[in-house]
Protein backbone atom coordinates (compact mmCIF):
# COMPACT_ATOMS: atom_id res chain seq x y z
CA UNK A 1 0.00 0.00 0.00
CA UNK A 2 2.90 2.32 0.63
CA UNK A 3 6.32 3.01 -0.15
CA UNK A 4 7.16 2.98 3.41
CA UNK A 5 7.09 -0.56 3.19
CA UNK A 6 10.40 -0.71 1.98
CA UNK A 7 12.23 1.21 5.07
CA UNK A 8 14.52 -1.73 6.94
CA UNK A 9 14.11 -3.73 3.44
CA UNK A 10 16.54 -6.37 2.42
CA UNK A 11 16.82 -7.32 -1.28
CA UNK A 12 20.00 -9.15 -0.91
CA UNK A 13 19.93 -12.06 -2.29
CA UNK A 14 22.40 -15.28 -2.75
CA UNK A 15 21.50 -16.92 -6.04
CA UNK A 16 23.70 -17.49 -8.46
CA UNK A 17 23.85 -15.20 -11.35
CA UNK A 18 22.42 -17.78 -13.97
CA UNK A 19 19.51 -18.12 -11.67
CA UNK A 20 18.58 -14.45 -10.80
CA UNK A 21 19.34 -13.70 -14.61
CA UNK A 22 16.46 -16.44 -15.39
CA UNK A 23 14.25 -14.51 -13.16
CA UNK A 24 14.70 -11.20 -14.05
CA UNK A 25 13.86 -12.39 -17.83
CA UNK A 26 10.74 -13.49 -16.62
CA UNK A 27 10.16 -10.06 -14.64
CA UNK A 28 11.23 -8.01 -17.63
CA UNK A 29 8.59 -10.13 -20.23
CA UNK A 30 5.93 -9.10 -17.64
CA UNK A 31 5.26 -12.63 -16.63
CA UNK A 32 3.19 -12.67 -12.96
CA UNK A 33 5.49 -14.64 -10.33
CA UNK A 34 3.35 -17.27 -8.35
CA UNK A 35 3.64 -18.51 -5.15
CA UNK A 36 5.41 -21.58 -5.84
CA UNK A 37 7.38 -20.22 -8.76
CA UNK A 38 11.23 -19.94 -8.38
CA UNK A 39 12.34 -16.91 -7.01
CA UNK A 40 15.50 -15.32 -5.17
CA UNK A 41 14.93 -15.47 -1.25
CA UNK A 42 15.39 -11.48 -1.42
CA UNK A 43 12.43 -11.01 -3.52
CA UNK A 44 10.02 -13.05 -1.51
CA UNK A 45 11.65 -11.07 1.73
CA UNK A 46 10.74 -7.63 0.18
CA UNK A 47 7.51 -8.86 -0.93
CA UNK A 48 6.77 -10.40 2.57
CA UNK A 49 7.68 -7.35 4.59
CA UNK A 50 5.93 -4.70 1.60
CA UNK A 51 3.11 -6.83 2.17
CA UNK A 52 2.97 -7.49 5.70
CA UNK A 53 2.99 -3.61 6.26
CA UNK A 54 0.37 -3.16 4.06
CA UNK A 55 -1.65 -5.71 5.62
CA UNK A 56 -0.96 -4.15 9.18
CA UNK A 57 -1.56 -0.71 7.68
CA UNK A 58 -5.15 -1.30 6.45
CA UNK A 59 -5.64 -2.90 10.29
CA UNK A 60 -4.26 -0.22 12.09
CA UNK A 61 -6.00 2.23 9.81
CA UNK A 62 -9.62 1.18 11.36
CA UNK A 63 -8.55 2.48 14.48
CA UNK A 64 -8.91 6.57 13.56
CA UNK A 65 -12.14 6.21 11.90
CA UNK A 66 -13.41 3.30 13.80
CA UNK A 67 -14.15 5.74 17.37
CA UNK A 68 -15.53 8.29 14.83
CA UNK A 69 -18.72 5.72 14.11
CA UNK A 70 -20.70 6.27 16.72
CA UNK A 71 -20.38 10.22 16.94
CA UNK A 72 -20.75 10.87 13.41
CA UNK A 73 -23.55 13.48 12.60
CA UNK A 74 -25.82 11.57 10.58
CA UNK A 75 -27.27 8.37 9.93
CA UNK A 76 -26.08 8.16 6.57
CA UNK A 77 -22.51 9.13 7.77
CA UNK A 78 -22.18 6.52 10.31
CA UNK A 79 -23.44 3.68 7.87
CA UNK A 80 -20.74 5.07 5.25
CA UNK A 81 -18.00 4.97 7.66
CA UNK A 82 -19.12 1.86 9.34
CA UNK A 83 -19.17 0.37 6.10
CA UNK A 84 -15.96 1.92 4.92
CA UNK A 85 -14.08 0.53 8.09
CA UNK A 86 -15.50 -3.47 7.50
CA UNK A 87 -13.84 -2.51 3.63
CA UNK A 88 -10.97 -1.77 5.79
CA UNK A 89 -10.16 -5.20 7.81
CA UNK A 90 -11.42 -6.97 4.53
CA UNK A 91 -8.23 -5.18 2.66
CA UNK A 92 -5.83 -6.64 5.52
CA UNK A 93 -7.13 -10.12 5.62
CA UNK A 94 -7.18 -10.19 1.56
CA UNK A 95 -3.11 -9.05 2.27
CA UNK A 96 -2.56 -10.99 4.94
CA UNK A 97 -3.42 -14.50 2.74
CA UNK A 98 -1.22 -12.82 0.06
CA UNK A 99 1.65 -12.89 2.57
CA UNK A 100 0.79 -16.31 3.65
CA UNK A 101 1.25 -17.94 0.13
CA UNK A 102 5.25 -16.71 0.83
CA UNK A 103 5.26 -18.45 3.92
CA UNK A 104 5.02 -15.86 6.27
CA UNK A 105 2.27 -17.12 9.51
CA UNK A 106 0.04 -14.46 10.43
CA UNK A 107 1.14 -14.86 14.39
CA UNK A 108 4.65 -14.56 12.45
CA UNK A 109 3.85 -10.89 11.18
CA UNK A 110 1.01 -9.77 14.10
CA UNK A 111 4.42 -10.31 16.45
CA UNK A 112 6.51 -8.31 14.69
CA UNK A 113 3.60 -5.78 14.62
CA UNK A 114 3.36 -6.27 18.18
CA UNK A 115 6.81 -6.08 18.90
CA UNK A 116 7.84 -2.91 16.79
CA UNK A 117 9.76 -4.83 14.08
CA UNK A 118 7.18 -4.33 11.80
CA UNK A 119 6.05 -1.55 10.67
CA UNK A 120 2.42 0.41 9.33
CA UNK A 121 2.14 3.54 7.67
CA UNK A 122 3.24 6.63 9.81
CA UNK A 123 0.10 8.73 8.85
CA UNK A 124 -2.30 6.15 11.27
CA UNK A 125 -0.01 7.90 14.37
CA UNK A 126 -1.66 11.35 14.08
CA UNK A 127 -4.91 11.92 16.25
CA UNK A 128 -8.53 12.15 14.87
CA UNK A 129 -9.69 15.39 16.43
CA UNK A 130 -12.62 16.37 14.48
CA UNK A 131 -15.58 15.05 12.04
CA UNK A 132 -13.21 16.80 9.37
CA UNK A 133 -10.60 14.64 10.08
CA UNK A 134 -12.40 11.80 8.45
CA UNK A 135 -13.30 13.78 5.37
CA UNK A 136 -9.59 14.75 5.76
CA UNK A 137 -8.31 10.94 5.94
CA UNK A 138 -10.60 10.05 3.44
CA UNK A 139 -9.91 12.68 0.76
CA UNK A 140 -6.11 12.82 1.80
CA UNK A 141 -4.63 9.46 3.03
CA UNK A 142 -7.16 7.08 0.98
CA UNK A 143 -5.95 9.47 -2.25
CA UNK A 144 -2.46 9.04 -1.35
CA UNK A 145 -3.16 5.52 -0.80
CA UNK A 146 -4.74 4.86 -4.29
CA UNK A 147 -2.29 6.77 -6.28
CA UNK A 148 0.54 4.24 -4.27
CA UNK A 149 -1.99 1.69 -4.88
CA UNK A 150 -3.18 1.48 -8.70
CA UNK A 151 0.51 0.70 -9.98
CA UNK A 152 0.73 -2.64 -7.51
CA UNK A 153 -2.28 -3.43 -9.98
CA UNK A 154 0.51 -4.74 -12.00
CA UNK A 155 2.98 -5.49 -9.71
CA UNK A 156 4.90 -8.37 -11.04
CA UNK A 157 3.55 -11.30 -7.80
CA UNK A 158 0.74 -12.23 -8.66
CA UNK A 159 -1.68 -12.84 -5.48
CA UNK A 160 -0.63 -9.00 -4.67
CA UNK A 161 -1.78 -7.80 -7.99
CA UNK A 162 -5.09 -9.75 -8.35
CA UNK A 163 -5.86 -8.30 -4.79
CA UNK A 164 -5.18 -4.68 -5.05
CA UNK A 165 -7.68 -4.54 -8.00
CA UNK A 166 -10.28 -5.00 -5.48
CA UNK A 167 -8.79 -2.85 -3.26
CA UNK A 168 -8.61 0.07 -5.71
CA UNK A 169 -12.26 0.09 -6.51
CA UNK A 170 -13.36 0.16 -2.96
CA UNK A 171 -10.79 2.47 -1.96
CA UNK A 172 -11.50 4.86 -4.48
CA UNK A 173 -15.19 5.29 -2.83
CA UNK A 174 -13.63 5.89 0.14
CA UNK A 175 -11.38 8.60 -1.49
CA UNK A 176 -14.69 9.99 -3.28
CA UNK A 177 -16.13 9.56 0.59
CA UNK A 178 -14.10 12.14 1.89
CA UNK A 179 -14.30 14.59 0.06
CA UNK A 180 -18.15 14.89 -0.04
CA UNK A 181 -17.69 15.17 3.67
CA UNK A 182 -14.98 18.24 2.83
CA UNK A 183 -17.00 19.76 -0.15
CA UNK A 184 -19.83 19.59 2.51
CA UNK A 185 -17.79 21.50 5.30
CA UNK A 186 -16.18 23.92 2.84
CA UNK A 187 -19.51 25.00 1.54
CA UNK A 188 -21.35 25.13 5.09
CA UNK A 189 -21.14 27.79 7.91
CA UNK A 190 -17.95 29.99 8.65
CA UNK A 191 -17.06 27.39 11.73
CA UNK A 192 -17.38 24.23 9.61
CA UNK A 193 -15.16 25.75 7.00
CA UNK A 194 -12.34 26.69 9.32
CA UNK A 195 -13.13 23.03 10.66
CA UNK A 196 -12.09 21.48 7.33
CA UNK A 197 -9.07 23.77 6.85
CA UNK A 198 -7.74 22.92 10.21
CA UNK A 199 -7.97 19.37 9.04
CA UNK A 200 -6.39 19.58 5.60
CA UNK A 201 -3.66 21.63 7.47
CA UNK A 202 -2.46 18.85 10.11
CA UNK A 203 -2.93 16.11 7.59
CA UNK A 204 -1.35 17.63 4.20
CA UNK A 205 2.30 17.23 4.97
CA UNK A 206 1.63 13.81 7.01
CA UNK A 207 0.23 12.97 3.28
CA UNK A 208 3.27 13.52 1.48
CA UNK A 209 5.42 11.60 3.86
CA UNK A 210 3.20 8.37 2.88
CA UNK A 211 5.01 7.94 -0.34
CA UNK A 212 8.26 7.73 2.00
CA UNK A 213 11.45 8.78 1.94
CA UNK A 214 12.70 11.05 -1.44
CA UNK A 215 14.53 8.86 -4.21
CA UNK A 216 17.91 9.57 -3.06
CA UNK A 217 17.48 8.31 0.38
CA UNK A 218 14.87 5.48 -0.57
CA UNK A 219 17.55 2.74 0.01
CA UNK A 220 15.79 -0.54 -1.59
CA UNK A 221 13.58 1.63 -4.25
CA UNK A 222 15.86 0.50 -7.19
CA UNK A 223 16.09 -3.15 -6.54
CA UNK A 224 12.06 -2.99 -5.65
CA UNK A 225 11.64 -1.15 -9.32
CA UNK A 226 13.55 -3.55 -11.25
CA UNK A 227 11.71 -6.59 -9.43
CA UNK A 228 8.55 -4.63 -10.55
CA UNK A 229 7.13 -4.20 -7.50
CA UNK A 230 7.08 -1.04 -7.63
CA UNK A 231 6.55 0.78 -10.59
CA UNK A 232 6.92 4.14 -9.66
CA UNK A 233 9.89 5.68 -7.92
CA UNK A 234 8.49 7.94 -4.04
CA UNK A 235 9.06 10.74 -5.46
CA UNK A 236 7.23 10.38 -8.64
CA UNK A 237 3.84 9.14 -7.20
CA UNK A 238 3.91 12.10 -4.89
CA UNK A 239 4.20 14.48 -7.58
CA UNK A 240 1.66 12.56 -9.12
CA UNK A 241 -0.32 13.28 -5.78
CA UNK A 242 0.41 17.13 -5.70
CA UNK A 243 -0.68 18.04 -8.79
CA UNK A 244 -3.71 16.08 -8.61
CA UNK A 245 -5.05 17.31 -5.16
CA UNK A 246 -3.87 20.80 -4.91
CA UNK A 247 -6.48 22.16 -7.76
CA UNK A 248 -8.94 19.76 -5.62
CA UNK A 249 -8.63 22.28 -2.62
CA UNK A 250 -9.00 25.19 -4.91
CA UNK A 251 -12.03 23.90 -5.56
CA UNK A 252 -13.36 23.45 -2.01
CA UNK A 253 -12.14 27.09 -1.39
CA UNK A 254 -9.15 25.77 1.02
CA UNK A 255 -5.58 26.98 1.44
CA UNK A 256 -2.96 23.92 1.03
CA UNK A 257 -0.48 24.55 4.10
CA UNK A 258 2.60 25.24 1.78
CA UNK A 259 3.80 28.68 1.40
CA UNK A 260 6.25 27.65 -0.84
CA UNK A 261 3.72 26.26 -2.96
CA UNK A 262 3.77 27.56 -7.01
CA UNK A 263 2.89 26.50 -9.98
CA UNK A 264 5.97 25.13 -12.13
CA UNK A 265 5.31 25.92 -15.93
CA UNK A 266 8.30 24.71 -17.24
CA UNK A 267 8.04 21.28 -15.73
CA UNK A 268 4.16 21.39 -15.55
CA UNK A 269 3.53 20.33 -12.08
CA UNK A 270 3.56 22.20 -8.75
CA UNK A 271 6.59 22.53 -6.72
CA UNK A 272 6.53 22.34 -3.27
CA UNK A 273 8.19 23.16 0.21
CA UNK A 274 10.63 21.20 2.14
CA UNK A 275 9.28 17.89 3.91
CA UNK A 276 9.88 17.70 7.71
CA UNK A 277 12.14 14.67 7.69
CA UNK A 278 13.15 14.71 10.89
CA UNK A 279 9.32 14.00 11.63
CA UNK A 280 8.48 11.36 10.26
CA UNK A 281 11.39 9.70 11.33
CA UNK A 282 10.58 10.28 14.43
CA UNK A 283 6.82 8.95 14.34
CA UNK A 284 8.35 5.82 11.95
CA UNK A 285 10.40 5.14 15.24
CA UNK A 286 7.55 5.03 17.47
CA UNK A 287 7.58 8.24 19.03
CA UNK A 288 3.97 9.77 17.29
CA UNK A 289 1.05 11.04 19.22
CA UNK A 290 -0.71 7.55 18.74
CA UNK A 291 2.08 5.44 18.07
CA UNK A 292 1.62 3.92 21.92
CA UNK A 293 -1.71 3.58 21.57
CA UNK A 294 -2.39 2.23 18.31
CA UNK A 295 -0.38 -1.26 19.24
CA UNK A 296 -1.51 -1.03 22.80
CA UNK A 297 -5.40 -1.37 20.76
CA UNK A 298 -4.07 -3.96 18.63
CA UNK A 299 -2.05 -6.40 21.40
CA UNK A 300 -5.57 -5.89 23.32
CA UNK A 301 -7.66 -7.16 19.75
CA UNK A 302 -4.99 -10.12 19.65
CA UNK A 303 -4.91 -10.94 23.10
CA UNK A 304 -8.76 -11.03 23.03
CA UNK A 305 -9.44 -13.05 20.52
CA UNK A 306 -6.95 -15.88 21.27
CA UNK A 307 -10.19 -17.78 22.28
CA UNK A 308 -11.65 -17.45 19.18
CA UNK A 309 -8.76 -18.95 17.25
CA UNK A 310 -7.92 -21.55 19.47
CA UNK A 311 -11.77 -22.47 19.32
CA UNK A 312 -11.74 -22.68 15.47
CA UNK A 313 -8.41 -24.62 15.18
CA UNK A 314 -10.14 -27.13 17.35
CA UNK A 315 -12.97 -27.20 15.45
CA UNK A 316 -10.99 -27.96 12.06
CA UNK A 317 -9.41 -30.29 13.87
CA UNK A 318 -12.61 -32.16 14.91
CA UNK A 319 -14.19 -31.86 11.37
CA UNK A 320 -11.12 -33.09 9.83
CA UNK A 321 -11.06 -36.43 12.40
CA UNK A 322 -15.04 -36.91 11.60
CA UNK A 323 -13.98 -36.68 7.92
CA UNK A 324 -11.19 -39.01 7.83
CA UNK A 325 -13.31 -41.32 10.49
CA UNK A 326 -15.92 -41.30 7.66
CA UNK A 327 -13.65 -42.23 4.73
CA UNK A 328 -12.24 -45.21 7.37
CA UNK A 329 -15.19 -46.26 7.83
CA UNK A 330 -16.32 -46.35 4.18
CA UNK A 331 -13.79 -48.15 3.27
């Protein structure tokens, strides 16, 4: 789902070069790589932790909205965003199976979630203040998602490709989601206005950093782009993202928080300010607002419903005794 997915990444890989040269024909004819395809052990570990953040991502991502159900002003708004939150978890268990057919457990990566070695996108560590934060999240961070999200449409393993078409198509009503709720803000009363452009000013640069780090300091973007995992470099889909969503808040009447902000005519595409590094490196290392109590929520989710996995493990286990019982006995 992100490029921040490749932080901590490690391509390396110990094949021989007849081998990885055999592979990367099959990459560069655009042939999908399948589970139990060949494949150099540093591609299925990029894949696995890409993945496996993704997956996590879409998880943690319920939390912001999820507390936002219940006090939403409307009927209709809490069945969209109840609705939009189920879409949610469905996105991380359809990832979570992807990750599985590389041989990665799910108690394997919810550990590593659990423990900090894994990561999930840095944006889900900033606090939901108001209603306009979820137009904000929606219009912002599901738009950032999907512009990350449409090129793994064709990224070159196949079980990740096949499910991010799905996830495209519902996350682009999510995207459309949010900003009705900011068209509806930005056209209502002086106070819900100023609402929405407190929103789009605490989530706008947050936004940007989703893409991750810029080219030059993206260490395992190259490797990741000749794999074809990526097809787009950070820095590309987040121009991509600019100059799509600035004329977007022109249109709702809002300022985008960038005073160095201009129109580039010779490149045509915006330019922008400087990104505040230091940050997000800071709220990738666990020290956001919500970073504590985003995985304090999810060892609490885990921990709970141990009893419900242990109960259906015992149940397949019972089914699959009765069936082999019957095909004993009907023998």
């Amino acid at each position: 789902m992100y490029s921040q997915g490749l932080i901590g990444a490690d391509g390396a890989t110990q094949e021989d070069e007849a081998f990885l040269d055999r592979f990367q024909a099959r990459i560069d004819a655009e042939e999908k790589i399948e589970p139990n395809d060949e494949m150099p052990a540093g591609y299925r570990r990029t894949l696995i932790r890409m993945i496996g953040q993704h997956a996590h991502s879409e998880i943690v991502g319920m939390l912001p909205e999820g507390n936002w159900i219940t006090r939403a002003p409307t009927l209709k708004r809490k069945a969209a965003l109840l609705a939009k939150v189920q879409d949610e978890g469905g996105h991380g268990l359809y990832l979570y199976c992807a990750a599985e057919t590389l041989g990665a457990s799910r108690d394997q990566m919810t550990e590593e979630l659990l423990t900090g070695k894994a990561k999930y996108s840095s944006i889900f560590n900033y606090p939901t203040l108001t209603w306009a934060d979820i137009g904000a999240i929606g219009w912002l961070v599901d738009g950032a998602a999907i512009m990350n999200q449409i090129p793994l449409c064709r990224s070159s393993f196949g079980p990740y490709a096949r499910a991010m078409i799905r996830v495209c198509k519902e996350e682009s009503f999510h995207q459309r989601q949010g900003y009705e709720i900011m068209l509806a803000l930005a056209n209502g009363s002086d106070a819900q206005k100023a609402m929405a452009q407190d929103a789009l000013n605490r989530w706008w640069w947050p936004s940007l950093m989703m893409f991750g780090p810029h080219d030059a300091d993206s260490t395992h973007g190259d490797q990741s782009m000749k794999w074809k995992i990526k097809r787009f470099t950070n820095d590309e889909l987040r121009q991509k993202f600019v100059d799509a969503t600035v004329p977007q808040a022109e249109f709702l009447g809002l300022t985008v928080p960038d005073p160095d902000l201009k129109w580039n005519e010779e490149r045509g595409s915006y330019d922008i300010g400087p990104i505040d590094w230091d940050e997000f490196w800071r709220v990738v290392g666990g020290g956001g607002i919500m970073n504590t109590e985003r995985i304090a929520a999810r060892t609490k989710a885990w921990e709970d419903g141990a009893w419900v996995r242990e109960a259906a493990l015992a149940h397949a286990r019972k089914r699959a005794e009765r069936q082999q019982a019957s095909r004993q006995a009907a023998e």
